[in-house]
N, C-alpha and C. Protein backbone atom coordinates (compact mmCIF):
# COMPACT_ATOMS: atom_id res chain seq x y z
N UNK A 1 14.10 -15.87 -36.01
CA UNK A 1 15.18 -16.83 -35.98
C UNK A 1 15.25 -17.41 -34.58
N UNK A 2 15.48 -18.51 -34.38
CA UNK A 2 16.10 -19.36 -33.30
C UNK A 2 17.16 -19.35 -32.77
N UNK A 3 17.70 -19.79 -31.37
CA UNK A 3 18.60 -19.65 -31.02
C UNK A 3 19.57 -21.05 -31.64
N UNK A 4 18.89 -21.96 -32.44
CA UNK A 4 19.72 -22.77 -32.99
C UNK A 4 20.28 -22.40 -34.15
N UNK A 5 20.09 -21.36 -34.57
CA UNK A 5 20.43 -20.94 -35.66
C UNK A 5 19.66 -20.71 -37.11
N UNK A 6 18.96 -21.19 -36.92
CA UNK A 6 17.73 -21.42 -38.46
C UNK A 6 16.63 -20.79 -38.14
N UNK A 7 15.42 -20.32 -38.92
CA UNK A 7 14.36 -20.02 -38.65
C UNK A 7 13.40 -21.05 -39.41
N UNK A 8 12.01 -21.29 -39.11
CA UNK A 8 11.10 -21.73 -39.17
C UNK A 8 11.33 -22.47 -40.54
N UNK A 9 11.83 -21.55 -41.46
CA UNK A 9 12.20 -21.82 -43.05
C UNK A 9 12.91 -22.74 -43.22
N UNK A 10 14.24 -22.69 -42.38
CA UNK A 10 15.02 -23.41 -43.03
C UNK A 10 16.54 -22.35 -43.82
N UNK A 11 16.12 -21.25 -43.33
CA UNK A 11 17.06 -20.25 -43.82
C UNK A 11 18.69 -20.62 -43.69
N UNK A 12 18.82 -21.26 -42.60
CA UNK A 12 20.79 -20.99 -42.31
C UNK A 12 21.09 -22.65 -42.90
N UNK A 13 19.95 -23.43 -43.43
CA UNK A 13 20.21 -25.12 -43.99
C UNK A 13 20.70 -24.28 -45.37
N UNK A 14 19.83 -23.34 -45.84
CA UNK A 14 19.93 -23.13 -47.51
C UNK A 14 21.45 -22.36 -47.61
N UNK A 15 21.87 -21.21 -46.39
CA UNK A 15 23.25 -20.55 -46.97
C UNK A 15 23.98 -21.69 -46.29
N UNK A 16 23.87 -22.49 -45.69
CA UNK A 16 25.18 -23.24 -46.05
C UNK A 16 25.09 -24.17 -47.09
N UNK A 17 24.24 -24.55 -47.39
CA UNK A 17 24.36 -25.43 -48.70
C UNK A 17 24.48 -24.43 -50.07
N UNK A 18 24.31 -23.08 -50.11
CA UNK A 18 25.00 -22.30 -50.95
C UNK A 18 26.24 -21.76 -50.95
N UNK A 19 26.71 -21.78 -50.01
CA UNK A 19 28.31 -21.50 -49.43
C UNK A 19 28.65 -22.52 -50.67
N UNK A 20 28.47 -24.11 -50.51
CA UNK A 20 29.02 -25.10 -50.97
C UNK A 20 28.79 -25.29 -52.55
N UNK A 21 27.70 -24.47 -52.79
CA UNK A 21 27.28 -25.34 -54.50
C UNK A 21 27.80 -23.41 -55.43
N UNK A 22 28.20 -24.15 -56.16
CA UNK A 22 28.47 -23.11 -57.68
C UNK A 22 27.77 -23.75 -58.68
N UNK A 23 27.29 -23.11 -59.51
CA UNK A 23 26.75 -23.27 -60.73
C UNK A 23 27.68 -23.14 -62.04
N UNK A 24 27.38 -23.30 -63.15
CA UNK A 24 28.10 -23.62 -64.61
C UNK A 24 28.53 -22.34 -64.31
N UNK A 25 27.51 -21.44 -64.84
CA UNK A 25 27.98 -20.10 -65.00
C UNK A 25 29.50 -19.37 -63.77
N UNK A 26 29.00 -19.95 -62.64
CA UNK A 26 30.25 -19.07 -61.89
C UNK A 26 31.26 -20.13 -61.87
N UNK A 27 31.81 -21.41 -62.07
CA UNK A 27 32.82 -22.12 -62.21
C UNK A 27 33.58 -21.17 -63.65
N UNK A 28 32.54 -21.47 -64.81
CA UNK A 28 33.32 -20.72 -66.06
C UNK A 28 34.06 -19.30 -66.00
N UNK A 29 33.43 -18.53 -65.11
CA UNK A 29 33.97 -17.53 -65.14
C UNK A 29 35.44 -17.28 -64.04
N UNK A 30 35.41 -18.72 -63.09
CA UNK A 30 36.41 -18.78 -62.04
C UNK A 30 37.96 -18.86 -63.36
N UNK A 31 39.38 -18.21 -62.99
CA UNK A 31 40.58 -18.51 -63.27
C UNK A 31 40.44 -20.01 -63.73
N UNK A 32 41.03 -20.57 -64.90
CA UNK A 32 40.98 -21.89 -65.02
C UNK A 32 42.14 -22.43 -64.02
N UNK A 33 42.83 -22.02 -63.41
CA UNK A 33 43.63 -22.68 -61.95
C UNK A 33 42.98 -22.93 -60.90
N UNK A 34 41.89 -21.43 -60.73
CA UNK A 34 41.26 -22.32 -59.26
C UNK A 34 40.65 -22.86 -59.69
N UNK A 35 39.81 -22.87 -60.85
CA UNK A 35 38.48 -24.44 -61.39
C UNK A 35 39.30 -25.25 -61.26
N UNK A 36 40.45 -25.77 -61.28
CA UNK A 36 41.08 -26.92 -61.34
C UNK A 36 41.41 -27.23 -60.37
N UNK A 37 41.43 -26.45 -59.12
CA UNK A 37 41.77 -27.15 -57.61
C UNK A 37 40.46 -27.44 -57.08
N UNK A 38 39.63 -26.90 -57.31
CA UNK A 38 38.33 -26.69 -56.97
C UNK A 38 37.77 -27.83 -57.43
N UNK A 39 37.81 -28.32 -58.74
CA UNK A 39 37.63 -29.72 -59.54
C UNK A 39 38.28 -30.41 -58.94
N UNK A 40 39.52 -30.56 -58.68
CA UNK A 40 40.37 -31.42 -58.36
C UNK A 40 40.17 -32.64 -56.80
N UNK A 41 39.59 -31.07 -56.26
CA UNK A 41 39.45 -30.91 -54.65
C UNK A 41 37.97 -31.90 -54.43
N UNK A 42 37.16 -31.29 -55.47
CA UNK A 42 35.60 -32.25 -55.45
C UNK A 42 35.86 -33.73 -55.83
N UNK A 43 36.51 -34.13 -57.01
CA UNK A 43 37.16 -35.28 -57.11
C UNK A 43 37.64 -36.32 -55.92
N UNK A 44 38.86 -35.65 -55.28
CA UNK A 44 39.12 -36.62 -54.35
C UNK A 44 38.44 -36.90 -53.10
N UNK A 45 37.67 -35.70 -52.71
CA UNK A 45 36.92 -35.88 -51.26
C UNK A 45 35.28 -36.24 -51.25
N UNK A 46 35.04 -36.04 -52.42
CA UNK A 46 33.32 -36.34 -52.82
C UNK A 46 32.83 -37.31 -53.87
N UNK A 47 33.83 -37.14 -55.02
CA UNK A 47 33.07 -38.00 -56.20
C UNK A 47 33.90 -39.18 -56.46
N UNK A 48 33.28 -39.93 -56.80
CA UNK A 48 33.86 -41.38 -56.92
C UNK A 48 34.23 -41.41 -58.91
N UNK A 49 33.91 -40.05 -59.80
CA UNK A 49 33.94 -40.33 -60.92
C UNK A 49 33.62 -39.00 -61.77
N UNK A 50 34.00 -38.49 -62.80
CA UNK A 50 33.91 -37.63 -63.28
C UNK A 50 32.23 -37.36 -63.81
N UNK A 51 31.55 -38.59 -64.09
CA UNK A 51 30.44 -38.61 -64.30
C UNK A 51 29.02 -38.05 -62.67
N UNK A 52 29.88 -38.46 -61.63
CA UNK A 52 29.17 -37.90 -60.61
C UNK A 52 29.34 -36.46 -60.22
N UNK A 53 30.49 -36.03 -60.74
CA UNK A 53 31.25 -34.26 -60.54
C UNK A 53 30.16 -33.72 -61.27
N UNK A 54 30.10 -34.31 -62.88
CA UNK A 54 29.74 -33.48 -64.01
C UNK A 54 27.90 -33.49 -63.35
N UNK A 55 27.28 -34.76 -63.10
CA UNK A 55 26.14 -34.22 -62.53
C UNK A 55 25.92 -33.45 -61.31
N UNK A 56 27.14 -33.60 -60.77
CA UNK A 56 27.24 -32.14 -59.31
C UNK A 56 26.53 -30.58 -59.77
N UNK A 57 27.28 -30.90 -60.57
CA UNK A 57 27.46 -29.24 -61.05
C UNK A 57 26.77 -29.09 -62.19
N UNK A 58 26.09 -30.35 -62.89
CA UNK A 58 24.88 -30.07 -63.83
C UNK A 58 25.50 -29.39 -64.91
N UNK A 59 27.08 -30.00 -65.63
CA UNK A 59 27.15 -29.46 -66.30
C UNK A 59 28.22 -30.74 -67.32
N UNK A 60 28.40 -30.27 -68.66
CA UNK A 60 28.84 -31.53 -69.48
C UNK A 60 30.11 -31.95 -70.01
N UNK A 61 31.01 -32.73 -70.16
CA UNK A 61 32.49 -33.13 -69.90
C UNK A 61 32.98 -32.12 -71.10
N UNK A 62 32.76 -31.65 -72.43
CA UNK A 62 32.67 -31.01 -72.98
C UNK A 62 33.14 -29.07 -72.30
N UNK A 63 32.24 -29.07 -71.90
CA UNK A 63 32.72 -27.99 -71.15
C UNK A 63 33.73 -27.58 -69.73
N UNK A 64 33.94 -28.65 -69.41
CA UNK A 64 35.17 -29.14 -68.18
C UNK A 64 36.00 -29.09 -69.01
N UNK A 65 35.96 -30.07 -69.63
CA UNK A 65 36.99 -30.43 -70.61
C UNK A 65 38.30 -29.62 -71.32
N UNK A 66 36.86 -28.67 -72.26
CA UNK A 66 37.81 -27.57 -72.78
C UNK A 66 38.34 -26.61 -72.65
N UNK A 67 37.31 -26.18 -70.96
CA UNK A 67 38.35 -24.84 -70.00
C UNK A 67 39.51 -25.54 -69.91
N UNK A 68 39.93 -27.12 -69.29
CA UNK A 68 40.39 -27.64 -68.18
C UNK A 68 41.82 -27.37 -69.40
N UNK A 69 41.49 -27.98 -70.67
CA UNK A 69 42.46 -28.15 -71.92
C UNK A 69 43.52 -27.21 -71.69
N UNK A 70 42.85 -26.03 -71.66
CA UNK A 70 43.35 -24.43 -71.92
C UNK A 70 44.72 -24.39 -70.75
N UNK A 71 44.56 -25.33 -70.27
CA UNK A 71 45.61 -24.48 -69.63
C UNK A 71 46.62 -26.54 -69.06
N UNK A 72 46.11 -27.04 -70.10
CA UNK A 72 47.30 -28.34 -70.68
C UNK A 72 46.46 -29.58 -69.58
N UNK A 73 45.44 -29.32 -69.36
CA UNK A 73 45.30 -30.57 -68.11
C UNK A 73 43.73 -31.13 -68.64
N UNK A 74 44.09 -32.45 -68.50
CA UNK A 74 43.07 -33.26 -69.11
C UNK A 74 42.63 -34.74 -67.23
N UNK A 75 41.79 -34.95 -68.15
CA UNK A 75 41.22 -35.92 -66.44
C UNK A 75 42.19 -37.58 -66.87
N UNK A 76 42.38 -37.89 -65.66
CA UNK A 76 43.34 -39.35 -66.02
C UNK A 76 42.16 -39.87 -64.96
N UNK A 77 41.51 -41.27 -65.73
CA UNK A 77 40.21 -41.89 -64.74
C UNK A 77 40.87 -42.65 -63.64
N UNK A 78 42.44 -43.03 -63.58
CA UNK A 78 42.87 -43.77 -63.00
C UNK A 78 43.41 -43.26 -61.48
N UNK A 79 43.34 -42.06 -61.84
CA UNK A 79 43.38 -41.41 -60.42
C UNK A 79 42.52 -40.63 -60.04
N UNK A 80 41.78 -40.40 -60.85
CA UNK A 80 40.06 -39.41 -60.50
C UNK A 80 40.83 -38.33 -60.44
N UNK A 81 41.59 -37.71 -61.11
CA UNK A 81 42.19 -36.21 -61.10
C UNK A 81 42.52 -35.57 -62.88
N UNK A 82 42.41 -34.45 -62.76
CA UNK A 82 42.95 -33.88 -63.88
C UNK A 82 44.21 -33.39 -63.40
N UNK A 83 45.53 -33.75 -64.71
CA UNK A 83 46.45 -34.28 -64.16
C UNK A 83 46.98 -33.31 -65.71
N UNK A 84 48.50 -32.83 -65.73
CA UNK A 84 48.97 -32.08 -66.29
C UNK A 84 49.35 -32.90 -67.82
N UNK A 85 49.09 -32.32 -69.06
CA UNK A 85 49.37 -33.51 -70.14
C UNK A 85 51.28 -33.49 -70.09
N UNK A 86 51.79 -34.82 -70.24
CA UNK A 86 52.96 -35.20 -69.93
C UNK A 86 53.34 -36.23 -70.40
């Protein structure tokens, strides 16, 4: 390793870009509250659209969808948020 922090590889580029990425599998298994801040949170600071989230995370509105349902909150496109049904 280097004193910049990385080695030859590329090692400390990959854990921080794993710090940042979750996969299908560990979102589903997250509380459907924090998936929803966590969703919520990717929404306003990164994606311009639910269609750019859903290819974030390589996974299909279908399955957002019907965790997100479970617990009354559906996506409103007009604010790029999933938003409480009301």
């Amino acid at each position: 390793m280097d004193k910049a922090g990385g080695d030859a590889h590329g090692y400390t580029v990959c854990l921080a870009q794993r710090r940042d990425e979750m996969d299908v599998s560990t979102l589903q298994r997250l509380d459907a509250n924090i998936l929803l801040g966590i969703i919520n949170e990717k929404l306003r600071l990164e994606c311009d659209g639910l269609e750019e989230l859903l290819a974030y995370y390589d996974m299909t509105e279908d399955q957002l969808a019907t965790r997100l349902l479970q617990i009354g909150y559906h996506y409103d496109p007009m604010s790029n948020q999933f938003k409480a049904h009301g």
